[in-house]
Protein backbone atom coordinates (compact mmCIF):
# COMPACT_ATOMS: atom_id res chain seq x y z
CA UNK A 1 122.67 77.45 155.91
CA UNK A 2 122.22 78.34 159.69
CA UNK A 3 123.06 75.92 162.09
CA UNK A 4 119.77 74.56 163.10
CA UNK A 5 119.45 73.88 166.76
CA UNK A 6 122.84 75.69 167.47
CA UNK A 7 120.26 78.74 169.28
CA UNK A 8 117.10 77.78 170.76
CA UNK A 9 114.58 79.32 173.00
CA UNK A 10 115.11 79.14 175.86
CA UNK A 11 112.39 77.47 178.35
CA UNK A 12 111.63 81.09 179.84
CA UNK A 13 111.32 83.09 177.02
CA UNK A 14 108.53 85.21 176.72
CA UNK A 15 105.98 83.12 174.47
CA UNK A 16 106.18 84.04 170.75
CA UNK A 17 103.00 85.84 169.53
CA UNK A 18 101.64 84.79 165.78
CA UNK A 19 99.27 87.23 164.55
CA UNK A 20 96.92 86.10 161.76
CA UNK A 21 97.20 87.94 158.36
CA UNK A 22 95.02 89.53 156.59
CA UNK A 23 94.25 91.57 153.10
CA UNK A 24 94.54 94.63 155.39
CA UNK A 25 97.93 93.16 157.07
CA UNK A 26 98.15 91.53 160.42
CA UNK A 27 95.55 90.90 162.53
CA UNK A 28 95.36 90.88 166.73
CA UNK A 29 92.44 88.96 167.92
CA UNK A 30 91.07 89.15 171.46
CA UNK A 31 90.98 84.98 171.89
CA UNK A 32 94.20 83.78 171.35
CA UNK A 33 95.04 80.09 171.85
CA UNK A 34 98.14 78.73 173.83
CA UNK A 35 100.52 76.67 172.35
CA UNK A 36 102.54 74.19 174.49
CA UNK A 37 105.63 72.28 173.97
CA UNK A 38 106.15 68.59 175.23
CA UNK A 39 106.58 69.43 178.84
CA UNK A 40 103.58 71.68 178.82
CA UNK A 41 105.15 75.46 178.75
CA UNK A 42 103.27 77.88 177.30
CA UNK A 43 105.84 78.83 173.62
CA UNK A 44 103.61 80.92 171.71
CA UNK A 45 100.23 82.38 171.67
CA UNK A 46 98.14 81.69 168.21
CA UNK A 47 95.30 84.74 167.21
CA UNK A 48 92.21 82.42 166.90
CA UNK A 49 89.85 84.72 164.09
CA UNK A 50 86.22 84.92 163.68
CA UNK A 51 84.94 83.42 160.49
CA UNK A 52 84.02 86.88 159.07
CA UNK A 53 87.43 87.64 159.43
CA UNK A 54 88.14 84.31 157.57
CA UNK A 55 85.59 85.07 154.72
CA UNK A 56 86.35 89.04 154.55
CA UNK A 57 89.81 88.15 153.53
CA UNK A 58 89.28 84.79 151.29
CA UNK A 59 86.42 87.04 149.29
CA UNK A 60 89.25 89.40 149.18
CA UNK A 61 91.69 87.12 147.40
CA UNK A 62 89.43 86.02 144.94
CA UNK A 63 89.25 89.56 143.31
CA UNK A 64 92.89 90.09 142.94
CA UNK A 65 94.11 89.08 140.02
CA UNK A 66 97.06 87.07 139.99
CA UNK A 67 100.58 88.04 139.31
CA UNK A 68 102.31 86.96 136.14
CA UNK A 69 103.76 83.80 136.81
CA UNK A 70 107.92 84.25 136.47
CA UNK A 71 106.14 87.44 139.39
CA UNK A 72 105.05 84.71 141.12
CA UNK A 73 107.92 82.87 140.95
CA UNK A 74 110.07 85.58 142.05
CA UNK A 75 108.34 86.20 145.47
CA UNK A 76 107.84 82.52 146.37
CA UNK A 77 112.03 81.77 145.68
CA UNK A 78 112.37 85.52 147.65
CA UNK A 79 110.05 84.30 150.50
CA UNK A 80 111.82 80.81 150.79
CA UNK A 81 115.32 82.79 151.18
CA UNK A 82 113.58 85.18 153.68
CA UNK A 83 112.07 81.96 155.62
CA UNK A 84 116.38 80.73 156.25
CA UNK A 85 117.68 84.18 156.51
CA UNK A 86 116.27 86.88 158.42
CA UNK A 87 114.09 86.66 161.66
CA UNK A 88 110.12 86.14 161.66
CA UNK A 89 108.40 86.60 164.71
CA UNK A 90 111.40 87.94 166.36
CA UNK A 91 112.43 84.05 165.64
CA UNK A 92 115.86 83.48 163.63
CA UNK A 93 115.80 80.18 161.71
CA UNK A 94 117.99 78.53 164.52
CA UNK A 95 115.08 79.37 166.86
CA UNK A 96 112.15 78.03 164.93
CA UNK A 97 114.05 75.04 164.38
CA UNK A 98 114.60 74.74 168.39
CA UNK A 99 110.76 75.41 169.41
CA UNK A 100 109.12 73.45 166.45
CA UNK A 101 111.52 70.90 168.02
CA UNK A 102 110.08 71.31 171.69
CA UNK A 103 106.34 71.71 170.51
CA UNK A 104 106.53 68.58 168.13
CA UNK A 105 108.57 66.45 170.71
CA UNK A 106 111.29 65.64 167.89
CA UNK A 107 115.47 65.60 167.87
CA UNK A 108 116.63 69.16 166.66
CA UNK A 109 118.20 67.33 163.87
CA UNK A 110 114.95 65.87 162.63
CA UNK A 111 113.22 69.33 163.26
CA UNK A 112 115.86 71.14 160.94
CA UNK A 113 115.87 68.78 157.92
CA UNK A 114 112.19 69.09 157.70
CA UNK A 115 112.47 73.09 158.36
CA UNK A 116 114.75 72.81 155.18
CA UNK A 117 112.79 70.81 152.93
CA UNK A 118 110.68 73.81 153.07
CA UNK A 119 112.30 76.59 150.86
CA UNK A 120 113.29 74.07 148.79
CA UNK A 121 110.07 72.62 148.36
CA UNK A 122 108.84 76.31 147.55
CA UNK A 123 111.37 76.77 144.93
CA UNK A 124 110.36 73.13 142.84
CA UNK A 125 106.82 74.49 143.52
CA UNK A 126 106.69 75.88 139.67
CA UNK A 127 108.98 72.74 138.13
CA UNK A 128 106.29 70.52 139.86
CA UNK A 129 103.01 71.82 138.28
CA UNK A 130 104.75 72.12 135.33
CA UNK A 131 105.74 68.58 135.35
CA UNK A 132 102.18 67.46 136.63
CA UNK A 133 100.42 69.47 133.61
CA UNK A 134 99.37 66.93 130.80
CA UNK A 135 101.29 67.53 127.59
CA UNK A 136 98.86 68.85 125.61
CA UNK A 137 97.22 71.24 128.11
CA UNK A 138 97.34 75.09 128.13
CA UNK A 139 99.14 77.29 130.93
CA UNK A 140 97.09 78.71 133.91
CA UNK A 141 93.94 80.48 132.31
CA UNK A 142 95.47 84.06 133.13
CA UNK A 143 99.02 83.26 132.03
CA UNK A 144 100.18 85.13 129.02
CA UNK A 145 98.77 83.65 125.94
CA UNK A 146 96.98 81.31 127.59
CA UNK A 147 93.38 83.20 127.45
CA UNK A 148 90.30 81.54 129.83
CA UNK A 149 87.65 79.57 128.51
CA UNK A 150 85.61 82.99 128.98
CA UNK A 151 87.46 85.32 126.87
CA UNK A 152 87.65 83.04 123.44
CA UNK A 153 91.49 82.80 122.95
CA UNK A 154 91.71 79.10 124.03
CA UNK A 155 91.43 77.12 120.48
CA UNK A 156 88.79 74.71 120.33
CA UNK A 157 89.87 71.27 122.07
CA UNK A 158 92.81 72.59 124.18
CA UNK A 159 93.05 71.56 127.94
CA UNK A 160 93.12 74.03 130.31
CA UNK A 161 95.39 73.17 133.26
């Protein structure tokens, strides 16, 4: 594990720029909104989106249909390794620990064990909804085997979940 707070952004830096994403990848809107640390210097500049933009891409979502779920499992433990190891925003992990530090107004320390709890939080994700499912209830309505209330295969007095 990187050792959080040993970089940090410096005061000067050019602010970081967080594009919103869409279906059709990222996104560059026209209003963006500033984003401040404690002492009031401009960090990073947030794409606000109109709600079209918002809507296009939710409607979007809904008519994917979802990956199997050990897929799904696979690219949220890949994206939690990817959030610790490589650099997002041209931001290593070190970094985002320092400026979520200086935007929040919290020690480094405090700002890297919660930046941690993250990819670990991602990869219980699964365990936890499995844990939280009631006993006799069915898998996710598109998991394998587990049919949708639609398409007949449920029996007759199973749960969905």
């Amino acid at each position: 594990m990187p050792n959080a707070g040993a970089e940090s952004v410096p005061a000067s830096a050019v602010p970081v720029v967080l594009q919103a994403l869409g279906a059709d990848g990222t996104y560059r809107g026209h209003r963006n909104e500033a984003i401040t640390d404690t002492a009031g210097q401009v960090v990073a500049e947030l794409a606000m989106v109109p709600s079209f933009f918002v809507g296009r891409s939710i409607d979007t979502q809904r008519k994917v249909r979802p990956l199997p779920l050990p897929e799904r499992e696979r690219i949220i433990d890949e994206a939690a390794g990817r959030f610790v190891e490589t650099t997002v925003a041209g931001l290593t992990f070190d970094q985002y620990v320092g400026l979520a530090a200086r935007v929040a107004g919290i020690p480094i320390r405090i700002a890297a064990q919660c930046a941690r709890a993250i990819p670990e939080q991602c990869r219980g994700a699964f365990a936890s909804m499995a844990a939280a499912r009631p006993a006799g209830a069915t898998g996710p309505p598109r998991s394998p085997g587990g049919g949708s209330p639609r398409d007949g295969r449920r029996r007759i007095g199973s749960g969905g979940w």
